[in-house]
N, C-alpha and C. Protein backbone atom coordinates (compact mmCIF):
# COMPACT_ATOMS: atom_id res chain seq x y z
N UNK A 1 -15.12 8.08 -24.95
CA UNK A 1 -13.96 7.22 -24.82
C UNK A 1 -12.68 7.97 -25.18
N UNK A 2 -12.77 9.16 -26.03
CA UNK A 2 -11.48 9.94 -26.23
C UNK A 2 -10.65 10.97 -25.32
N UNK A 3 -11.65 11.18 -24.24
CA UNK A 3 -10.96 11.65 -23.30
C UNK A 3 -10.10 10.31 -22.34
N UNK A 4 -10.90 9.26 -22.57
CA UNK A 4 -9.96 8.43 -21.39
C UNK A 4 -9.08 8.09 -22.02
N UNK A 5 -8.89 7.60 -23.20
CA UNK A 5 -7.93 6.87 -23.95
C UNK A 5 -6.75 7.89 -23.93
N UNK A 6 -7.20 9.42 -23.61
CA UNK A 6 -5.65 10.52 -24.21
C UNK A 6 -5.34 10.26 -22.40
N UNK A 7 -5.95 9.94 -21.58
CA UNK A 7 -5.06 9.82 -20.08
C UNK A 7 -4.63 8.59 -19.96
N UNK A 8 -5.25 7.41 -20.55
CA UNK A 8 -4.05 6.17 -20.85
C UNK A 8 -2.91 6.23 -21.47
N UNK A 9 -3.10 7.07 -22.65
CA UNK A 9 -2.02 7.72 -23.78
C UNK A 9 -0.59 8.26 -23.17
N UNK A 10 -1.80 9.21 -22.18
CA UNK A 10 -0.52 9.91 -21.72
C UNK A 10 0.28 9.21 -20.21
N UNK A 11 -0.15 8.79 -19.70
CA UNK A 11 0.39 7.93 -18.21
C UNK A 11 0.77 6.75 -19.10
N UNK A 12 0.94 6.31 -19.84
CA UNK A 12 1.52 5.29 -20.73
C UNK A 12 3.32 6.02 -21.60
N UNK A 13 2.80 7.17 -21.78
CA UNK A 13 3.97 7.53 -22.39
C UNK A 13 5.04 7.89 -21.29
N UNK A 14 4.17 8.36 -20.03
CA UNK A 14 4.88 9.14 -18.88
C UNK A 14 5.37 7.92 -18.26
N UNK A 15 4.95 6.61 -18.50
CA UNK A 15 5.47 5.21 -17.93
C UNK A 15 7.03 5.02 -18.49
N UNK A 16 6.89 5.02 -19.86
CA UNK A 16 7.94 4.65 -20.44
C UNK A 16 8.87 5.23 -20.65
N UNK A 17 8.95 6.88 -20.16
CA UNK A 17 9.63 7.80 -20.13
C UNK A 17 10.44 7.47 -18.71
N UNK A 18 9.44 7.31 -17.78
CA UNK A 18 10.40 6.65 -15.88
C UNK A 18 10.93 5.66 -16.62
N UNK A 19 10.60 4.59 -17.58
CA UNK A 19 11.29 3.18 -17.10
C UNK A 19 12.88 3.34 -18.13
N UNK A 20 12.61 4.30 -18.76
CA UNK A 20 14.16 4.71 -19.66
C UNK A 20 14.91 5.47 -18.61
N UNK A 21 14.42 6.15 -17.92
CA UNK A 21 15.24 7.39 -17.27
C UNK A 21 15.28 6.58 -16.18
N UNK A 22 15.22 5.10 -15.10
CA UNK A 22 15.36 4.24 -14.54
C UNK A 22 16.58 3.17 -14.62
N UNK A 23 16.40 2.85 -16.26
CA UNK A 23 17.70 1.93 -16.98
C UNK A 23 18.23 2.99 -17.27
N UNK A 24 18.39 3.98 -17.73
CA UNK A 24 19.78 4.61 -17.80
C UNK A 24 20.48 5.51 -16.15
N UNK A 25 19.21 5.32 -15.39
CA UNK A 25 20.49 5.87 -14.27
C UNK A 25 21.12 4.80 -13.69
N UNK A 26 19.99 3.23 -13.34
CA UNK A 26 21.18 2.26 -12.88
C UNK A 26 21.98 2.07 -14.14
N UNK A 27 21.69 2.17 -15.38
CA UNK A 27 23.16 1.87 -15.87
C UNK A 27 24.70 2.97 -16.22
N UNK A 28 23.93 4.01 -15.61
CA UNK A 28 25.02 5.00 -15.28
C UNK A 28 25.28 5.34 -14.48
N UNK A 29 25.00 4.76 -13.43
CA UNK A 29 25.13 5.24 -11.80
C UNK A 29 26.89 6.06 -11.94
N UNK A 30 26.89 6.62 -10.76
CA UNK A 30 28.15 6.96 -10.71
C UNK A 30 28.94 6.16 -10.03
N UNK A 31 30.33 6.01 -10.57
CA UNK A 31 30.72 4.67 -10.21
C UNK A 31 31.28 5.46 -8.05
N UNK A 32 31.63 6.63 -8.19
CA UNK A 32 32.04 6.76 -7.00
C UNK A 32 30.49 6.83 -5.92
N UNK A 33 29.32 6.98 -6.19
CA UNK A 33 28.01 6.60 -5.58
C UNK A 33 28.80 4.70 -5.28
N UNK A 34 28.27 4.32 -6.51
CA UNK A 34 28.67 2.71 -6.11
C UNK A 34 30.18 2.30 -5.32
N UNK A 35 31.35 3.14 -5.27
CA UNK A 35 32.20 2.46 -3.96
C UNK A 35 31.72 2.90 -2.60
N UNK A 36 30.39 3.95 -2.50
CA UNK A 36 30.48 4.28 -1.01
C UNK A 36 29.14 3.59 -0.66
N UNK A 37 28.28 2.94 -1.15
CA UNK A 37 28.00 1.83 -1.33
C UNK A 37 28.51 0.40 -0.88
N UNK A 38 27.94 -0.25 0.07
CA UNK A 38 28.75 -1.48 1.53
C UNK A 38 27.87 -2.06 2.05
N UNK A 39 28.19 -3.35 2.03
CA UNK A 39 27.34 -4.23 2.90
C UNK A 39 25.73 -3.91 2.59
N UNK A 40 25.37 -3.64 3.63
CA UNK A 40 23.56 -3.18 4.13
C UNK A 40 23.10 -2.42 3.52
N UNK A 41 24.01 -1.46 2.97
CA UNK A 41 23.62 -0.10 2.52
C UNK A 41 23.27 -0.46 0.53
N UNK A 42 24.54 -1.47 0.31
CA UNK A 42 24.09 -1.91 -1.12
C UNK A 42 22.95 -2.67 -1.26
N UNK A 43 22.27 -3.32 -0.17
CA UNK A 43 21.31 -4.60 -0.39
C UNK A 43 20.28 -3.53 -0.59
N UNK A 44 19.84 -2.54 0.73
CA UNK A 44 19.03 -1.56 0.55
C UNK A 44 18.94 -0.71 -0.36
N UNK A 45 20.17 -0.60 -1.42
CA UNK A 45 20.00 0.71 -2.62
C UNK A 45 19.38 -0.32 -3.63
N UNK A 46 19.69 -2.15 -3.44
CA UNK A 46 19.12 -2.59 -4.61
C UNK A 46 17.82 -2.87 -4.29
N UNK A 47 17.51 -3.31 -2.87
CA UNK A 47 16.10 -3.32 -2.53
C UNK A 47 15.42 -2.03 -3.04
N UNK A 48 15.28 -1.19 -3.09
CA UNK A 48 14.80 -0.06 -3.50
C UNK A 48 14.91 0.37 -4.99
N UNK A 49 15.75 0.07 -5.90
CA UNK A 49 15.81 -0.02 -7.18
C UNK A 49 14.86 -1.21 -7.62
N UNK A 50 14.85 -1.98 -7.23
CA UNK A 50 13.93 -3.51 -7.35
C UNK A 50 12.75 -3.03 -7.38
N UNK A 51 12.25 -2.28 -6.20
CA UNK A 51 11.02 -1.00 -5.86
C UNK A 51 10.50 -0.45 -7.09
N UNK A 52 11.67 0.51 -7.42
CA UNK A 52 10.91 1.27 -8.83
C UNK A 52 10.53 0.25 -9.79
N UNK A 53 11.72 -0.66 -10.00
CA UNK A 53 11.03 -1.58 -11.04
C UNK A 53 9.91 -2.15 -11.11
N UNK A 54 9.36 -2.87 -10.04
CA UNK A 54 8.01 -3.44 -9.83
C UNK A 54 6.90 -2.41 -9.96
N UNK A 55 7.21 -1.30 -9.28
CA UNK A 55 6.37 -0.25 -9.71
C UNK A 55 5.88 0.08 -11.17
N UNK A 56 7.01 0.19 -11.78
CA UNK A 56 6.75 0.45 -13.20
C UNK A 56 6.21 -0.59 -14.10
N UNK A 57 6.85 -1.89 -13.52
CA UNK A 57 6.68 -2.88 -14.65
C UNK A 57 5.10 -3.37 -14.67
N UNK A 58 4.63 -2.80 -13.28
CA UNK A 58 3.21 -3.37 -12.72
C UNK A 58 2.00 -2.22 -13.53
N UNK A 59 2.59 -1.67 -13.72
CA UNK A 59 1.77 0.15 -14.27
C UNK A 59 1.92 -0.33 -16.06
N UNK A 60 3.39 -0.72 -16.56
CA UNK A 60 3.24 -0.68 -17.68
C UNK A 60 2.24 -1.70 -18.27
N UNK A 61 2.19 -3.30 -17.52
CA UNK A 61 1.90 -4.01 -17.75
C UNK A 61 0.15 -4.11 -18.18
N UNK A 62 -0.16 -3.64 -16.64
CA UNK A 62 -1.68 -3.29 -16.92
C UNK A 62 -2.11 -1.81 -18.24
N UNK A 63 -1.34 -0.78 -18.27
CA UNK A 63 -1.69 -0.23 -19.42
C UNK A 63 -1.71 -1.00 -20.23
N UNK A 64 -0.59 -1.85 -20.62
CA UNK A 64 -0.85 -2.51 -22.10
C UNK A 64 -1.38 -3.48 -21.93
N UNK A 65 -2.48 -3.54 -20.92
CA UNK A 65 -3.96 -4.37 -21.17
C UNK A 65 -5.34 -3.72 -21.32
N UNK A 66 -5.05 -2.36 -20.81
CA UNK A 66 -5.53 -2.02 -21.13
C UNK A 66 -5.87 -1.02 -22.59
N UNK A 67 -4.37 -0.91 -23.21
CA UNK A 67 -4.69 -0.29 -24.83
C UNK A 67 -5.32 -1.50 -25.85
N UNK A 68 -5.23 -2.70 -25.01
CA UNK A 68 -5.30 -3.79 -25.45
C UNK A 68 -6.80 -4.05 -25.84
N UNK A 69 -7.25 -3.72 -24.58
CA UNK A 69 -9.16 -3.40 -24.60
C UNK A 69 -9.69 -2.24 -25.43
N UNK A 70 -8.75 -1.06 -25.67
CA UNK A 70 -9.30 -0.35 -26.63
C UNK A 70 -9.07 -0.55 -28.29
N UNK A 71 -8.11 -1.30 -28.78
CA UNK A 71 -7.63 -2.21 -29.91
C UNK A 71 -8.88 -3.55 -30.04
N UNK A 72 -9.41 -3.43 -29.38
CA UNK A 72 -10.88 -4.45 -29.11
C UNK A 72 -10.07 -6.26 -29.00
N UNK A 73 -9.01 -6.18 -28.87
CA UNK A 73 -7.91 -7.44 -28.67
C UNK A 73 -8.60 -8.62 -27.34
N UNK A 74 -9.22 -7.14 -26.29
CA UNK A 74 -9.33 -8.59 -25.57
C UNK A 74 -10.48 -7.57 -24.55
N UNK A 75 -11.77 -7.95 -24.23
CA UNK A 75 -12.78 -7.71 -23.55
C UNK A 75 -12.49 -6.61 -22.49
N UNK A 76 -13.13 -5.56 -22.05
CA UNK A 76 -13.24 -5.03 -20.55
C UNK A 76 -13.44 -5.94 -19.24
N UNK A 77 -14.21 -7.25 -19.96
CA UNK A 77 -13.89 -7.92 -18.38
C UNK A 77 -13.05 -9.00 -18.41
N UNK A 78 -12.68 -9.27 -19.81
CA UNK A 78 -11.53 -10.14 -19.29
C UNK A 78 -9.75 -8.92 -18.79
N UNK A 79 -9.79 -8.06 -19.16
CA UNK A 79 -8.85 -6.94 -18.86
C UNK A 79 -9.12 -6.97 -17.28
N UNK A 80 -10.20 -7.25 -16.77
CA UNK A 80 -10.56 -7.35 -15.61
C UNK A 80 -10.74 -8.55 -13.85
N UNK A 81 -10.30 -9.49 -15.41
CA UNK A 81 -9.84 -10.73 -14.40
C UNK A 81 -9.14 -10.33 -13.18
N UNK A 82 -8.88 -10.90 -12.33
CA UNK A 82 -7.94 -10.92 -11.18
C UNK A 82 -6.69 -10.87 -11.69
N UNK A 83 -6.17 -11.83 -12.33
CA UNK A 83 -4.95 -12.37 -12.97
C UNK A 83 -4.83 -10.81 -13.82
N UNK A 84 -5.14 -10.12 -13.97
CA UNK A 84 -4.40 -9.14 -14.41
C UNK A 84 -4.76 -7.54 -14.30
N UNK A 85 -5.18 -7.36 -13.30
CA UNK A 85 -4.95 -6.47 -12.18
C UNK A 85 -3.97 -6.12 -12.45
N UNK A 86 -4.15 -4.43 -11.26
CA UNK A 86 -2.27 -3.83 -10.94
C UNK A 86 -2.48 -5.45 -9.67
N UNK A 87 -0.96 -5.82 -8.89
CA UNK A 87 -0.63 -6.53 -7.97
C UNK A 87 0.42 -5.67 -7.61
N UNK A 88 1.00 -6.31 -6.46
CA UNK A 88 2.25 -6.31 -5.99
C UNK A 88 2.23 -5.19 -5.16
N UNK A 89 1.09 -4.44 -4.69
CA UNK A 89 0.59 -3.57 -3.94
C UNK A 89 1.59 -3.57 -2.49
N UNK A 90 1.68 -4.80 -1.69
CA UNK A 90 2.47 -4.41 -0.75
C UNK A 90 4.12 -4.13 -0.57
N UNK A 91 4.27 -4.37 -1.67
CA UNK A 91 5.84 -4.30 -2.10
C UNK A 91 6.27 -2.43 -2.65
N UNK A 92 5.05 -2.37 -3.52
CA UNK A 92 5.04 -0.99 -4.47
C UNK A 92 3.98 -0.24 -3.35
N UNK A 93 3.70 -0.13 -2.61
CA UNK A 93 2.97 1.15 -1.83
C UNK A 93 4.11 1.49 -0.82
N UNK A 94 4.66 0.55 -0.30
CA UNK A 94 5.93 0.74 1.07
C UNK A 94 6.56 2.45 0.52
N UNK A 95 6.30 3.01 1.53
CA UNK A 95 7.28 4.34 0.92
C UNK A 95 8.64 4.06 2.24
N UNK A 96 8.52 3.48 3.06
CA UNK A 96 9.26 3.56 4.09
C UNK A 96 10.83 4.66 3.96
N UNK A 97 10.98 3.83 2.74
CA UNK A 97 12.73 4.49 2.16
C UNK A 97 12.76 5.92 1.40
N UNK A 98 11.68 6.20 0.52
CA UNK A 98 11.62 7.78 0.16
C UNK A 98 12.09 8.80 0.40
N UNK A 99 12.20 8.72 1.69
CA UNK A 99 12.87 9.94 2.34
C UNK A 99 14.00 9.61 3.00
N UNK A 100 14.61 8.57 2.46
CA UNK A 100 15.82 7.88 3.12
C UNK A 100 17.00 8.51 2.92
N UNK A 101 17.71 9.59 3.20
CA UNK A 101 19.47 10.11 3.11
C UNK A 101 20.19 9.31 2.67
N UNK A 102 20.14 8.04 2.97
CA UNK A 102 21.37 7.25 2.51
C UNK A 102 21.44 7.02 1.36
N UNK A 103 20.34 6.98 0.75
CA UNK A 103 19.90 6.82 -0.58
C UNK A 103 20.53 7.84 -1.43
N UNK A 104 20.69 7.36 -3.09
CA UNK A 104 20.82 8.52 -3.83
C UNK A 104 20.19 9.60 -4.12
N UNK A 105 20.31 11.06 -4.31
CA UNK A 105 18.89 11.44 -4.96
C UNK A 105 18.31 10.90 -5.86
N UNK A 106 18.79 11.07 -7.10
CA UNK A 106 18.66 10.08 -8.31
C UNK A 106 17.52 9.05 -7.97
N UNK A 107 17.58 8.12 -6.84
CA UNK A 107 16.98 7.12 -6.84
C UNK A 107 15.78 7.65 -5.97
N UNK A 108 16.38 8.45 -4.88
CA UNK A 108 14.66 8.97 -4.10
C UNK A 108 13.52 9.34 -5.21
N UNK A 109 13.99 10.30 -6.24
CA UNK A 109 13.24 10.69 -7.03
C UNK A 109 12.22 9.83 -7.69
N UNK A 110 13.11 9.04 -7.98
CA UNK A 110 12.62 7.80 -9.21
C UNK A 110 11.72 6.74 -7.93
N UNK A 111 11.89 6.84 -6.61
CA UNK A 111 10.98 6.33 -5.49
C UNK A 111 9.74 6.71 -5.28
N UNK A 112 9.87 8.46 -5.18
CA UNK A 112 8.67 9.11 -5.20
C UNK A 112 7.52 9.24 -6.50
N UNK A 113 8.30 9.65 -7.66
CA UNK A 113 7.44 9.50 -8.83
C UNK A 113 7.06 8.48 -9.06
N UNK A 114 8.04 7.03 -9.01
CA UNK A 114 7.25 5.38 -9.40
C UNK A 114 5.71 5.37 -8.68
N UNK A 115 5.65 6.10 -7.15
CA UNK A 115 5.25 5.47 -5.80
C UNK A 115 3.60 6.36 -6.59
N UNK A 116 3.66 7.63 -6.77
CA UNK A 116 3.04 8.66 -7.56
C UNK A 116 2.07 8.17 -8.62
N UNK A 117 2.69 7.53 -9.70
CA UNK A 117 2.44 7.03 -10.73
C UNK A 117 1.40 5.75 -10.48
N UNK A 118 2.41 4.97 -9.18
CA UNK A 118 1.47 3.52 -8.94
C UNK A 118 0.34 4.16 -8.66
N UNK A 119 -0.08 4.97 -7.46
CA UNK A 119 -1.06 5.65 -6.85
C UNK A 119 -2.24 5.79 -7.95
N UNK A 120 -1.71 6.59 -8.91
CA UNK A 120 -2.58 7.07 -10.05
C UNK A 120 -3.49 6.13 -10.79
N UNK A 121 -2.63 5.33 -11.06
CA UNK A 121 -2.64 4.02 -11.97
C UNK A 121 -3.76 3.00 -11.15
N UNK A 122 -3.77 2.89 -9.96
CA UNK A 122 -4.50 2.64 -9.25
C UNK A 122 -5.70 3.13 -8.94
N UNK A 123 -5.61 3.88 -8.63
CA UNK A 123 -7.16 4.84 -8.95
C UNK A 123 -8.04 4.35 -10.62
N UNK A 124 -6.91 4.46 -11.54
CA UNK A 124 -7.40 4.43 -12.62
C UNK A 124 -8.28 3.15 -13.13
N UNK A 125 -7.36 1.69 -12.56
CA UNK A 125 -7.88 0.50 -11.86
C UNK A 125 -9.69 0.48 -11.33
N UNK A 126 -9.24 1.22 -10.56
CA UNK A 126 -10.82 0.92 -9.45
C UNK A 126 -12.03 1.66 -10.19
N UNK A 127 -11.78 2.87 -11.39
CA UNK A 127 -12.48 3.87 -11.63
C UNK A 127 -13.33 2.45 -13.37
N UNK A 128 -12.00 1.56 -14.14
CA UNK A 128 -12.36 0.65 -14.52
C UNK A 128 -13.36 -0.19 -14.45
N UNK A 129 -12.70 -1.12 -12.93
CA UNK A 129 -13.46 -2.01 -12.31
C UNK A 129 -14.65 -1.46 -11.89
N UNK A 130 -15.24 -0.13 -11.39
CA UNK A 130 -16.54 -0.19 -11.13
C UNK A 130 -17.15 0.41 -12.27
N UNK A 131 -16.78 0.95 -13.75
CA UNK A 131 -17.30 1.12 -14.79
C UNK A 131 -17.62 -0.48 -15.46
N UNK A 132 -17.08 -1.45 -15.46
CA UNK A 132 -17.28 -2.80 -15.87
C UNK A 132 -18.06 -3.66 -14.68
N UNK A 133 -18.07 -3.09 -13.96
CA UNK A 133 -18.89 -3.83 -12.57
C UNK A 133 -18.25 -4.88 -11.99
N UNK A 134 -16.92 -5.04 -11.76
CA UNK A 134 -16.56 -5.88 -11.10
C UNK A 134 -16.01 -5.56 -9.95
N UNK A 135 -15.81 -6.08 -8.93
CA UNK A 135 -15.89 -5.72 -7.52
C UNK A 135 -14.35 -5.70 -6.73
N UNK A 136 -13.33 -5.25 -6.33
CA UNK A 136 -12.01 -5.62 -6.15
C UNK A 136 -11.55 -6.31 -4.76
N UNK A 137 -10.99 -6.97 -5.11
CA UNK A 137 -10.73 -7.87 -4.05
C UNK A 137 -9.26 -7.21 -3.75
N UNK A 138 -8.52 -7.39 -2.55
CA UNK A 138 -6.87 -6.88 -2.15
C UNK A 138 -6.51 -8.01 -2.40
N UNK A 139 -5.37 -7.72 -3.32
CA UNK A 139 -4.06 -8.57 -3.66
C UNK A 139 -3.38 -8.24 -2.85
């Protein structure tokens, strides 16, 4: 169990490290990024910031159900319910925008690594669920 717990450890720390370096770039954006920023182009920079967030918040959430199961707080199969799953899969897999120009770098980055991270985190999910024997259904 000490090898898995140091790759929860660490994709847990590497979570919370994106979701700081996330809130501090939207809250430092550059303000001349945000006047060239218009119409379609702002809905899409927030659609896509919205992106990382769900990404992350969906990754952090299930880690801390799952440090939760190693704190013996709450079962491997209730960690395993449906209800608390990664979700939000069709929202957080879309890469469509990643490679989008219009976009900031700043934010492609934080697109590709969230997108990276979900991936992982997911795997990590299914590698769970068939160590506890439960079977996954698509959210």
């Amino acid at each position: 169990m000490g090898a898995q717990t140091a790759i929860f450890t660490r994709t847990y720390d590497e979570t919370l490290s994106m979701i700081v370096e996330a809130r501090n770039y939207m809250a430092h954006l550059d303000p001349r990024v945000s006047r060239r920023r218009r119409g379609g182009e702002d809905l899409h920079f927030s659609c896509e910031a919205l992106r990382v967030t769900s990404r992350l918040t969906q990754v952090m959430a299930w880690l801390m159900l799952q440090r939760a199961v190693v704190y013996g707080e709450i079962s491997p199969e209730e960690a395993c319910l449906e209800g608390n799953r990664l979700s939000g899969r069709d929202v957080c897999l879309d890469t469509n925008s990643m490679d989008d120009d219009s976009l900031p770098a700043g934010l492609r980055s934080l697109l590709t690594r969230s997108y990276r991270l979900y991936q992982r985190v997911s795997r990590l999910e299914e590698m769970v669920l068939v160590r506890v024997g439960v079977a996954r259904t698509i959210n």
